[in-house]
C-alpha atoms as a PDB file:
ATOM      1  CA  UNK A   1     109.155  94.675  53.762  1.00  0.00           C
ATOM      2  CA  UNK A   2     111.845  97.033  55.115  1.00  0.00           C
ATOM      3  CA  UNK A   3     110.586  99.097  58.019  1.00  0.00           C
ATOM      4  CA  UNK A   4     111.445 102.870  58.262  1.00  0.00           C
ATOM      5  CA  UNK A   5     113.661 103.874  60.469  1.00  0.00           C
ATOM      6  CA  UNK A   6     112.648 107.501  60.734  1.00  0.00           C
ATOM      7  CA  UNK A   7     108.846 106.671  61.442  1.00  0.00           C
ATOM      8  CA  UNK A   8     110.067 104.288  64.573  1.00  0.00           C
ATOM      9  CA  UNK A   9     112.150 106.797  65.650  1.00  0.00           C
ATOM     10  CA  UNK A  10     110.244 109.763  65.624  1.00  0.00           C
ATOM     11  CA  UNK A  11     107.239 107.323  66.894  1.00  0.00           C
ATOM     12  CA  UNK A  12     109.596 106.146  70.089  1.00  0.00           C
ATOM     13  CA  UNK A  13     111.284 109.815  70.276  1.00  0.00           C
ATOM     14  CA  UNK A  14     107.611 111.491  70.662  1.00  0.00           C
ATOM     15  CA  UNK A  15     107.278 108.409  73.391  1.00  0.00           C
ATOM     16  CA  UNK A  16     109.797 109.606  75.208  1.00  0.00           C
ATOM     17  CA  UNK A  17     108.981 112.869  75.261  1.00  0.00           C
ATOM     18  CA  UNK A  18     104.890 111.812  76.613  1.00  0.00           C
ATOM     19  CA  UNK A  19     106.623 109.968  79.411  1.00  0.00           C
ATOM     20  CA  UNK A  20     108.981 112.682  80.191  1.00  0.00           C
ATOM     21  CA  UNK A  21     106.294 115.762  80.245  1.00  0.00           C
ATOM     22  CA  UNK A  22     103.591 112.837  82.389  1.00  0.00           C
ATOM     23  CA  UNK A  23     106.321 112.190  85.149  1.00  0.00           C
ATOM     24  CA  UNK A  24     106.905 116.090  85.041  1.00  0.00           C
ATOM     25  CA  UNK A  25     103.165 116.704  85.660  1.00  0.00           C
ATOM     26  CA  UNK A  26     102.943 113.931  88.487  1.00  0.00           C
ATOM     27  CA  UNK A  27     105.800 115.425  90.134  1.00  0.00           C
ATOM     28  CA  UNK A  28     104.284 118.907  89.865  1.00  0.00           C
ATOM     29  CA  UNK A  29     100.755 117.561  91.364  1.00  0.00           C
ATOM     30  CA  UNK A  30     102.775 115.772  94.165  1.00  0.00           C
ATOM     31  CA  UNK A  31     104.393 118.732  95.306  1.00  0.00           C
ATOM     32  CA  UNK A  32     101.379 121.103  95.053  1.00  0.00           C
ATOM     33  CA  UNK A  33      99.388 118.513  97.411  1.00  0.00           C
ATOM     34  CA  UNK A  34     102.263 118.084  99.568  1.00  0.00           C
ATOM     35  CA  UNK A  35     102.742 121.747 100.402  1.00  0.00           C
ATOM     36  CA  UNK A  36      98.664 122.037 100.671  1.00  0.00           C
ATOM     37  CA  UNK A  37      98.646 119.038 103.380  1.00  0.00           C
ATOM     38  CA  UNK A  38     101.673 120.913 105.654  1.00  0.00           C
ATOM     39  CA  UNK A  39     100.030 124.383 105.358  1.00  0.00           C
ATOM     40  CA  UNK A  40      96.692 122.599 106.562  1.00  0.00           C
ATOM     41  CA  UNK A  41      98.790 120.789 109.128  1.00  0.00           C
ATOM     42  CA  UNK A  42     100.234 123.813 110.201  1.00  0.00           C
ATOM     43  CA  UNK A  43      96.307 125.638 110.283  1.00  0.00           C
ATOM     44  CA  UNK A  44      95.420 122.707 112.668  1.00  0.00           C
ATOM     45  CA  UNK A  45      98.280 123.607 115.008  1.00  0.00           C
ATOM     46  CA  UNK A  46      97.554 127.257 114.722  1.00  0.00           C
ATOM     47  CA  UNK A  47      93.669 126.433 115.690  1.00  0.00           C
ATOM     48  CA  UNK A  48      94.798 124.096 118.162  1.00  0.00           C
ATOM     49  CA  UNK A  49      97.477 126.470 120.231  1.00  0.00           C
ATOM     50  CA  UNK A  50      94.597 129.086 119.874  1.00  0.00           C
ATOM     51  CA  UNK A  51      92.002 127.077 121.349  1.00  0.00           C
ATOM     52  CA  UNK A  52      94.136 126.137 124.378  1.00  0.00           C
ATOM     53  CA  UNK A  53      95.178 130.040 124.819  1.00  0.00           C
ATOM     54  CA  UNK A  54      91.430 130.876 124.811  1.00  0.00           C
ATOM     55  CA  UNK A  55      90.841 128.358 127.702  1.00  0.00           C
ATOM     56  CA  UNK A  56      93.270 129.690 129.700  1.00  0.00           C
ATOM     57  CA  UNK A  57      91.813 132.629 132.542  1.00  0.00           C
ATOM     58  CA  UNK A  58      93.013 136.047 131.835  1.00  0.00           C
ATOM     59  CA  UNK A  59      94.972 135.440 134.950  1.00  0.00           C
ATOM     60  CA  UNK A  60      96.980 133.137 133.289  1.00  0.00           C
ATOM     61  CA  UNK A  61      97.585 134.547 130.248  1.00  0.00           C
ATOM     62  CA  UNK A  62      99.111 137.907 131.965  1.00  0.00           C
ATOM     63  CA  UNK A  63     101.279 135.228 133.558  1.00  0.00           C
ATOM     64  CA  UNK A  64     102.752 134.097 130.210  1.00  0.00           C
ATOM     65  CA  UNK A  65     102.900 137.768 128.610  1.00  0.00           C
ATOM     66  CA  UNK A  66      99.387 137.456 126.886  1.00  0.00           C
ATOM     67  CA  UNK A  67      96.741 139.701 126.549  1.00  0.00           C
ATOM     68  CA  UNK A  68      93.583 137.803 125.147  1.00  0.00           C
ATOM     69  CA  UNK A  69      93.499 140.191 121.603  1.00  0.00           C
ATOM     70  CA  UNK A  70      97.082 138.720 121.005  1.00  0.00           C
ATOM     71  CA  UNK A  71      96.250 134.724 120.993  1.00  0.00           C
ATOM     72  CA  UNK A  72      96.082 134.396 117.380  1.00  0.00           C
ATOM     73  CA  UNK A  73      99.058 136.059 116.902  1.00  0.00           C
ATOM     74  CA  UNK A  74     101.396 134.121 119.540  1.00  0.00           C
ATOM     75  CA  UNK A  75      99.475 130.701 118.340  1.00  0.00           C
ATOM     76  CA  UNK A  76     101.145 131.779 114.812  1.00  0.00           C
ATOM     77  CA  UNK A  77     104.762 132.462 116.535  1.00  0.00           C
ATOM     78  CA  UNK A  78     104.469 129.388 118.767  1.00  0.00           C
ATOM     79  CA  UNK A  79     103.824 127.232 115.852  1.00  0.00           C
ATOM     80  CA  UNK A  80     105.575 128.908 112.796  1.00  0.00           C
ATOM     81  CA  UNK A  81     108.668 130.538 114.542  1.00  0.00           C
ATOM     82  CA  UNK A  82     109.233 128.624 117.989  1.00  0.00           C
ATOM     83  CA  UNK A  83     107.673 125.230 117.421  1.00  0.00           C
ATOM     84  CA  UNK A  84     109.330 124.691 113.804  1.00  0.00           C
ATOM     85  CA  UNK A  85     106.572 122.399 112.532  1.00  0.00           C
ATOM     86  CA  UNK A  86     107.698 119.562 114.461  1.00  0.00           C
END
């Protein structure tokens, strides 16, 4: 019996194409859980520069430049702008 080309073709072309569009997704899904683990890395940084701002005596904060309403706002810069997500 003489097999049809056309059928295993279009069989192993649509094949192909499955694999293709899977890796596509898994690559998508990798980068959208990558870029969701550094933004919550950089939240924990954020949270962390803020908490040891708060600790700090008003004293010391003047010292630096700070005014206590401003901490969240310099724990952003310190992290995002000045620390570079290292």
């Amino acid at each position: 019996m003489k097999m049809h080309n056309n059928t295993a073709e279009s069989t192993f072309h649509w094949a192909q194409h499955a694999i293709g569009d899977a890796a596509t997704a898994i690559g998508r899904t990798t980068t959208t859980i990558r870029n969701h683990f550094r933004a919550l890395v950089v939240r924990a940084k954020i949270g962390r520069a803020q908490s040891v701002l708060q600790a700090m005596a008003d004293e010391q904060l003047g010292k630096i430049g700070i005014k206590r309403s401003g901490i969240r706002d310099h724990a952003e810069h310190l992290v995002t702008y000045e620390y570079d997500g290292l």
